[in-house]
Protein backbone atom coordinates (compact mmCIF):
# COMPACT_ATOMS: atom_id res chain seq x y z
CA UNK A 1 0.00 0.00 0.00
CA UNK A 2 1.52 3.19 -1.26
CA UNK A 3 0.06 5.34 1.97
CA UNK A 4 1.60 2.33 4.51
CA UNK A 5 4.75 2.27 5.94
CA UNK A 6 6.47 0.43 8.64
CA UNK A 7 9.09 1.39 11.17
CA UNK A 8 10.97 -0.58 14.33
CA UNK A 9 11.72 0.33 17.56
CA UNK A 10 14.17 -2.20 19.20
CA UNK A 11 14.52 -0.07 22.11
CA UNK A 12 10.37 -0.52 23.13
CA UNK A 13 10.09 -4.22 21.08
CA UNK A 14 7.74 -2.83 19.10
CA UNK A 15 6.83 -1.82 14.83
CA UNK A 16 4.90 1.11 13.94
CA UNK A 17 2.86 0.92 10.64
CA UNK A 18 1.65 4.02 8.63
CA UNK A 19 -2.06 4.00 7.46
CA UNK A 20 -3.41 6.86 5.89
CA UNK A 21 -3.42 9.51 8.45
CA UNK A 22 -2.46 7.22 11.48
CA UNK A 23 0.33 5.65 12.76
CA UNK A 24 -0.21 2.18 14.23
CA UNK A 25 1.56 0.69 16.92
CA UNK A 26 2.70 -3.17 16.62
CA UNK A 27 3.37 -4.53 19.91
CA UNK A 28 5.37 -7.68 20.26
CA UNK A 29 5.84 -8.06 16.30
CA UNK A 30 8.29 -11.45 16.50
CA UNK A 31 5.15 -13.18 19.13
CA UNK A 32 4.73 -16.63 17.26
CA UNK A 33 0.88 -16.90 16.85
CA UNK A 34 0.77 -19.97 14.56
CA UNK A 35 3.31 -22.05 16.40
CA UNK A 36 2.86 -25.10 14.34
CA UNK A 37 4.35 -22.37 11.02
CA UNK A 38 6.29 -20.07 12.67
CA UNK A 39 4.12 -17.10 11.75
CA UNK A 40 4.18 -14.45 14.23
CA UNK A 41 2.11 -11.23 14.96
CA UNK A 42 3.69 -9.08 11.93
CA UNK A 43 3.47 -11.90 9.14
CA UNK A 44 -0.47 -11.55 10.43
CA UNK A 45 -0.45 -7.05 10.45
CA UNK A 46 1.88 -7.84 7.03
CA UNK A 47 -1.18 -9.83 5.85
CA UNK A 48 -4.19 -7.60 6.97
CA UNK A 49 -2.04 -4.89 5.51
CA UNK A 50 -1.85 -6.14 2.08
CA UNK A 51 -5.35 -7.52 1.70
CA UNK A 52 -6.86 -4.36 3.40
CA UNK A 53 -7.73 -2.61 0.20
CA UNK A 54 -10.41 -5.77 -0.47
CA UNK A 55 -11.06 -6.29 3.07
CA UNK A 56 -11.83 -3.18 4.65
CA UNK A 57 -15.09 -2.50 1.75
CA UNK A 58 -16.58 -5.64 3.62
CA UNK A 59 -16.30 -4.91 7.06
CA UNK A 60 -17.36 -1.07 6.48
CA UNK A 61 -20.34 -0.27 8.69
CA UNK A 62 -21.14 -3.49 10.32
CA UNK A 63 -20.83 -4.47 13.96
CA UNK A 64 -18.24 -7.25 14.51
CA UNK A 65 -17.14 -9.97 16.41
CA UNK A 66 -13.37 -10.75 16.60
CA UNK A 67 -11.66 -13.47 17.77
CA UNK A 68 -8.81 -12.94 19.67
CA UNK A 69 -5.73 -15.25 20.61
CA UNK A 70 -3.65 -13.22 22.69
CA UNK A 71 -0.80 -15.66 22.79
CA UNK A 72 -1.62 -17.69 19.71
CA UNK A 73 -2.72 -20.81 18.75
CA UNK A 74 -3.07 -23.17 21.67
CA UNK A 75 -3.31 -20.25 24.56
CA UNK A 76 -6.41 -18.29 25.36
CA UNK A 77 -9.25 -17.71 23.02
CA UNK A 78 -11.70 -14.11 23.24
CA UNK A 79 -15.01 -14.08 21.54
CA UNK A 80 -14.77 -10.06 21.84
CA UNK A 81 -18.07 -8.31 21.27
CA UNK A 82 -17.93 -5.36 23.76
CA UNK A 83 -15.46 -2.81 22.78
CA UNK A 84 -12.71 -2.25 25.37
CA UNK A 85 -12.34 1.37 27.06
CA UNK A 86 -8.61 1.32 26.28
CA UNK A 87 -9.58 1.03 22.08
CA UNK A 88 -8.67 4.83 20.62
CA UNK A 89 -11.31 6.96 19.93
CA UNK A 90 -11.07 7.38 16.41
CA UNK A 91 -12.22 3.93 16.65
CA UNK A 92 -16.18 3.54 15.76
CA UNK A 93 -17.97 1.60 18.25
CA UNK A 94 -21.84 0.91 17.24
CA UNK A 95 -24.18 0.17 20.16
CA UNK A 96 -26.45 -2.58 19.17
CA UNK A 97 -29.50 -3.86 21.15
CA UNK A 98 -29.82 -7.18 23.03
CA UNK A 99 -31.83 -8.89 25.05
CA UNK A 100 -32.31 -6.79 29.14
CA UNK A 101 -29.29 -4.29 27.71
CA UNK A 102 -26.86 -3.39 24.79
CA UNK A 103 -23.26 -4.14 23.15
CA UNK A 104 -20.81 -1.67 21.96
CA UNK A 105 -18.96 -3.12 19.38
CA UNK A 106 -16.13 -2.61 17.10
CA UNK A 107 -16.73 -1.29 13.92
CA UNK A 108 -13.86 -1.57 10.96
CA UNK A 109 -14.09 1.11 8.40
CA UNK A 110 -10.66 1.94 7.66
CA UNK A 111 -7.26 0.37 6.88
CA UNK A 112 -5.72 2.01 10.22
CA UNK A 113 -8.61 0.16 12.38
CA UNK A 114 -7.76 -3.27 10.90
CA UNK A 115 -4.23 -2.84 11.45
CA UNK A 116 -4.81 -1.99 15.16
CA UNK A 117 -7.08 -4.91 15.40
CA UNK A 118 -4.15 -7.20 14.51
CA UNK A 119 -2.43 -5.73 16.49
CA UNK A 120 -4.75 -6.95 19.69
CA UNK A 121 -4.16 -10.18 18.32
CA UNK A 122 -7.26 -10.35 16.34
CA UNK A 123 -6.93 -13.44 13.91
CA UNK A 124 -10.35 -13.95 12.95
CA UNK A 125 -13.42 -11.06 11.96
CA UNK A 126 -17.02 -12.33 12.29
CA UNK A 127 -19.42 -9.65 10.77
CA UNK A 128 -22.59 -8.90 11.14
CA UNK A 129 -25.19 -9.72 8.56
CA UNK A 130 -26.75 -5.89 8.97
CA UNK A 131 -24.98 -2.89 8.85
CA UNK A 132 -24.88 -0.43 12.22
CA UNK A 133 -27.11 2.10 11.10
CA UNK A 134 -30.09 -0.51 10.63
CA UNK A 135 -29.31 -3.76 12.95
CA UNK A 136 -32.52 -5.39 12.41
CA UNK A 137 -32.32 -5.34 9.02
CA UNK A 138 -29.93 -7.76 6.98
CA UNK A 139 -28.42 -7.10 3.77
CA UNK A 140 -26.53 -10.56 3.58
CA UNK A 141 -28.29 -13.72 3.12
CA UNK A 142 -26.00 -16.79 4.49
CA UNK A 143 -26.15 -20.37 3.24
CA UNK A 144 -23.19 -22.33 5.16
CA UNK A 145 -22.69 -25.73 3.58
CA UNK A 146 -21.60 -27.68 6.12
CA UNK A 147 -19.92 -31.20 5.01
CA UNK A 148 -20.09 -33.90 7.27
CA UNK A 149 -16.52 -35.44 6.21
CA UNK A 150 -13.47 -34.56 4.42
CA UNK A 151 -15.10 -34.84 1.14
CA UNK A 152 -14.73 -31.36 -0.46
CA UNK A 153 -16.47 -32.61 -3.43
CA UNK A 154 -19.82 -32.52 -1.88
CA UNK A 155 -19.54 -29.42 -0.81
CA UNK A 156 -18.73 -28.30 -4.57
CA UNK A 157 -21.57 -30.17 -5.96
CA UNK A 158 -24.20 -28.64 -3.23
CA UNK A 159 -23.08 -24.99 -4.24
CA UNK A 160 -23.40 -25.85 -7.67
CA UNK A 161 -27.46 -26.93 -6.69
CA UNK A 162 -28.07 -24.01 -4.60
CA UNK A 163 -26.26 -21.53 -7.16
CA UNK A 164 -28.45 -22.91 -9.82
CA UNK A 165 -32.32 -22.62 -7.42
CA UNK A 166 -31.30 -19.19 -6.73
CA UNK A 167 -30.59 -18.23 -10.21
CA UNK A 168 -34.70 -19.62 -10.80
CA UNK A 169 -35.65 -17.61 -8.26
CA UNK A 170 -33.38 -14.31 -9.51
CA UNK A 171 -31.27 -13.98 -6.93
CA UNK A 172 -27.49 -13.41 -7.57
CA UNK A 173 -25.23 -15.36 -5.21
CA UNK A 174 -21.88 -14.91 -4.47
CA UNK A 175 -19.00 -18.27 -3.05
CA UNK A 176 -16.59 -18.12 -0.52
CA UNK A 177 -14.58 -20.79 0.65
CA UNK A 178 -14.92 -20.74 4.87
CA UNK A 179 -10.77 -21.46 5.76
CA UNK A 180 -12.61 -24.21 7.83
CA UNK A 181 -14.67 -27.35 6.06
CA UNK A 182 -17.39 -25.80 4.02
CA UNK A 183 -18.44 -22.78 1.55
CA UNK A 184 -20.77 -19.65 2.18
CA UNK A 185 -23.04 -19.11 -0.39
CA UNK A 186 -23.83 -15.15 0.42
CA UNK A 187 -26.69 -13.38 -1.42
CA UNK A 188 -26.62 -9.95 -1.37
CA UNK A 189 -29.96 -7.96 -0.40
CA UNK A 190 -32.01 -4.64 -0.51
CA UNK A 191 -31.84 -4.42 3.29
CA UNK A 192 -35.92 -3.69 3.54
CA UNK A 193 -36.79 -7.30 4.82
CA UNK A 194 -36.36 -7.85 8.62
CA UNK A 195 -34.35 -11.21 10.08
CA UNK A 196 -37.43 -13.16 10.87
CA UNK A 197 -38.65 -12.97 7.40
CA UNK A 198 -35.25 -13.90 5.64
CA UNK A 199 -34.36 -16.21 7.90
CA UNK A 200 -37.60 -18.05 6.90
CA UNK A 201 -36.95 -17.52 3.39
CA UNK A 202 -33.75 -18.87 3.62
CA UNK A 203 -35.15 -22.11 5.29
CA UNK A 204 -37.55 -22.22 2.61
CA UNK A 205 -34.78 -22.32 0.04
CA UNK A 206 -32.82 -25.14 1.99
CA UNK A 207 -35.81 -26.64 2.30
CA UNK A 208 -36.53 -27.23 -1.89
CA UNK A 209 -33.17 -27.89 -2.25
CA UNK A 210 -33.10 -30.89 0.32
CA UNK A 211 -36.23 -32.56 -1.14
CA UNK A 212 -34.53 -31.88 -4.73
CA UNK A 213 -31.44 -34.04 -3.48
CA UNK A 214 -32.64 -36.00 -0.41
CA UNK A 215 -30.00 -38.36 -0.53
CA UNK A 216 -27.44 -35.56 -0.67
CA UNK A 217 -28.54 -32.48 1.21
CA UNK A 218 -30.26 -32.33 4.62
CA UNK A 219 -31.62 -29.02 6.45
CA UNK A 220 -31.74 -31.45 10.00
CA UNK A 221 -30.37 -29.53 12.81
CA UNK A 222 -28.94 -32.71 15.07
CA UNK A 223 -26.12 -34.28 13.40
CA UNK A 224 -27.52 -37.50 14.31
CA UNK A 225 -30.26 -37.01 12.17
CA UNK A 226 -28.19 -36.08 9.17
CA UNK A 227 -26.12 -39.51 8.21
CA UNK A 228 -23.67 -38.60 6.01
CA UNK A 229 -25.46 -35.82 4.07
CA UNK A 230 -24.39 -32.38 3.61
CA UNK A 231 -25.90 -29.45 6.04
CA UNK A 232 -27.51 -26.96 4.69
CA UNK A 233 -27.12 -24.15 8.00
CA UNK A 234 -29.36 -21.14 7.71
CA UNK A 235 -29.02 -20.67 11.23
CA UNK A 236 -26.68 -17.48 10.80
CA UNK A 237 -29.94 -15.31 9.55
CA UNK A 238 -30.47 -14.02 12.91
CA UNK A 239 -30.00 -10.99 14.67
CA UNK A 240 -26.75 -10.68 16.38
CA UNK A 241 -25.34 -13.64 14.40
CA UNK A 242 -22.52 -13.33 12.37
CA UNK A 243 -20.45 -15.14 9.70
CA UNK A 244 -16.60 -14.78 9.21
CA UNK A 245 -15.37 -11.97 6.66
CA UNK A 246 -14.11 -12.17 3.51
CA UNK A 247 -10.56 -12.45 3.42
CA UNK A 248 -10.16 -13.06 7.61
CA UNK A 249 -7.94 -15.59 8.76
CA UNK A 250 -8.97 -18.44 10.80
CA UNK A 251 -7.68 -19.39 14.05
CA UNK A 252 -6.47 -22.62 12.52
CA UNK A 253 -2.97 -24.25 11.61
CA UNK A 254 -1.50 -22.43 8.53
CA UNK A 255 -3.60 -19.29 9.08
CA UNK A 256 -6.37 -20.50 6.12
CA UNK A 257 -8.47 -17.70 4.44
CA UNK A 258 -11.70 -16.84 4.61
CA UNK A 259 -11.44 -16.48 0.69
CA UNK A 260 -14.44 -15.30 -1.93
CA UNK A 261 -14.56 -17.48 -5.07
CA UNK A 262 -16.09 -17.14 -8.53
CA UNK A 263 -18.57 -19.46 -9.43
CA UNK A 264 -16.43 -20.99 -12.44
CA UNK A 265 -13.72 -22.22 -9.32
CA UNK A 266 -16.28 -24.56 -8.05
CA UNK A 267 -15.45 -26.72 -11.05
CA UNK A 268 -11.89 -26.90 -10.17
CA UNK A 269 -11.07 -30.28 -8.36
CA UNK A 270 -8.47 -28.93 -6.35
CA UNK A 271 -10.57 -26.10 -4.56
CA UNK A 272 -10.89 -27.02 -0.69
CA UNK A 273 -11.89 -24.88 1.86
CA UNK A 274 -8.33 -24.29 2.90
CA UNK A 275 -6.86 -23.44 -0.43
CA UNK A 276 -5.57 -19.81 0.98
CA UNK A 277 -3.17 -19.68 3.74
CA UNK A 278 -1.29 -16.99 5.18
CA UNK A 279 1.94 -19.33 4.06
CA UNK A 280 1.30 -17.98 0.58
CA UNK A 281 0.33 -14.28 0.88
CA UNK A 282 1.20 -13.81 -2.88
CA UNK A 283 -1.28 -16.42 -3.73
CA UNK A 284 -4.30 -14.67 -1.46
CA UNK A 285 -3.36 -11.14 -3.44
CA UNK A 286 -3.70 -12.98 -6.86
CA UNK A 287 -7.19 -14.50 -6.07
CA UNK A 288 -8.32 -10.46 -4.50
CA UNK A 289 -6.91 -9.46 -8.36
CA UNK A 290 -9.03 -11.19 -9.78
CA UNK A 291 -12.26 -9.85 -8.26
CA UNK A 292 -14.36 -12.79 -8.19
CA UNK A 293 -17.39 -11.09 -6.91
CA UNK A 294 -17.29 -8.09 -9.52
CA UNK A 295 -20.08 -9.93 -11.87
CA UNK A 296 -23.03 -9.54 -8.82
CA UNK A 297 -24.69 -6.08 -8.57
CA UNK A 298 -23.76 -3.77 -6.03
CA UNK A 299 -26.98 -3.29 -5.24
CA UNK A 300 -28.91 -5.91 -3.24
CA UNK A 301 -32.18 -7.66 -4.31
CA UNK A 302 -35.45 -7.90 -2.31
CA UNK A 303 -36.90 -10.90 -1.78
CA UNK A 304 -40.70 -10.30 -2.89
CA UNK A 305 -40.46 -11.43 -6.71
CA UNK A 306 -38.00 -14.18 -5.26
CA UNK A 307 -40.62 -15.43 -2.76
CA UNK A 308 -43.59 -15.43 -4.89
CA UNK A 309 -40.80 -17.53 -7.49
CA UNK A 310 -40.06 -19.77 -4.36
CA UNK A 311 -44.30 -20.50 -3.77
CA UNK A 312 -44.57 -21.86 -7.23
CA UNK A 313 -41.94 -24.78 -6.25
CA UNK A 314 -43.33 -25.56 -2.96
């Protein structure tokens, strides 16, 4: 990044990093957070550095969760929601409803706050499915295929069926591989429907597609009741849930991506949900160049014409 610069101070153990108008402290750079690699806290600012540019545009506005690991991989783990008093104030917190109180969380709208973020150790940024200035109402729409094994293939072949429903029912879709086991279908929206309603929608959807492929798909909640057929969670389409952010890391072995996908890379064989690491930075930039999610609209859809599409397959 042309506005980003680093600088060490060996006298305080600590980096500062330029970004845009700020200067961000890096505290305990050489702290090894993926033991099992040898990556430490910079290689993970160096990352969130680099990808910021496509990062940041999805984390703008929305409330977040972040998962911090202090001391790395195998030490504590922080499910942070509250923002801490100590955070700067050119910080934006967003105070968000919940049930007998609120939550002030952390808000990531520029490069600087994402660098500070890593800095705290954040590895991992779970976003909201609604943006701050309307919480109740969504403008993502979260499928998580969930695969009960190893088999990646299954997970392929499920996107492939719920890419092709949602084009019948006009809805563009967007892919991204989870860094964990499975793929997020996302589907962008208008933002005028409340949770309840897409949330049922989206159960509606899961709900054609598993009779469509009942030997394939399943939309049961208890993994007992599933066998060995493929998940199809819509339990994220909730208020106060979140999903993990394109481009985060995960909190996993090899620091694996969070990476978005065009629909044409489902039919390559040796896509997995771990095909992005933070051992191959170079390879993470290539798939941002190539802007898989530049052929869906800006703009998000509503889901009246989509329902009244859905009805006529029920």
């Amino acid at each position: 990044m042309n506005d980003t610069e680093t600088g060490t101070h060996a006298d305080t153990g600590t980096d500062t990093v330029r970004a845009g108008r700020r200067t961000v402290e890096i505290h305990r750079p050489e702290k090894v957070l993926f033991p099992d690699d040898g990556l430490t806290k910079a290689d993970v600012v160096g990352y969130y550095r680099r990808v910021a540019a496509s990062m940041v545009p999805q984390l703008r506005g929305r409330p977040l969760m972040l998962e911090r690991l202090p001391e790395g991989l195998g030490g504590p783990q922080f499910m942070q929601k509250d923002t801490p008093d100590h955070y700067p104030d050119w910080i934006r917190r967003a105070e968000v409803t919940k049930e007998g109180g609120t939550v002030t969380h952390t808000v990531c709208d520029d490069r600087a706050t994402l660098l500070f973020l890593a800095d705290q150790a954040c590895l991992t940024f779970h976003r909201w499915l609604s943006r701050a200035a309307r919480p109740d109402h969504p403008d993502r729409l979260v499928f998580d295929l969930d695969p009960p094994g190893p088999d990646f293939e299954a997970v392929r072949e499920a996107a492939r069926q719920l890419c092709a429903l949602l084009d019948e029912l006009g809805l563009p879709a967007v892919l991204m591989t989870t860094g964990s086991k499975g793929l997020h279908v996302i589907v962008p929206l208008d933002g005028r429907s409340g949770f309840d309603a897409v949330r049922g929608f989206a159960q509606e959807v899961a709900a054609v597609l598993a009779e469509r492929h009942p030997d394939r798909l399943t939309t049961a909640v208890r993994k007992k009741s599933r066998g060995n057929r493929l998940y199809l969670d819509v339990q994220r389409n909730a208020y106060a849930q979140t999903a993990v952010a394109p481009w985060s890391l995960r909190a996993k072995p090899g620091g694996p991506v969070a990476a978005p996908i065009s629909r044409e890379q489902l039919d390559d064989p040796q896509l997995a949900a771990q095909s992005w690491t933070l051992k191959d930075v170079a390879g993470v930039l290539e798939q941002a160049g190539t802007r898989p999610w530049s052929g869906v609209p800006a703009r998000g859809r509503s889901l009246r014409t989509a329902r009244r599409r859905l009805d006529t397959l029920r």
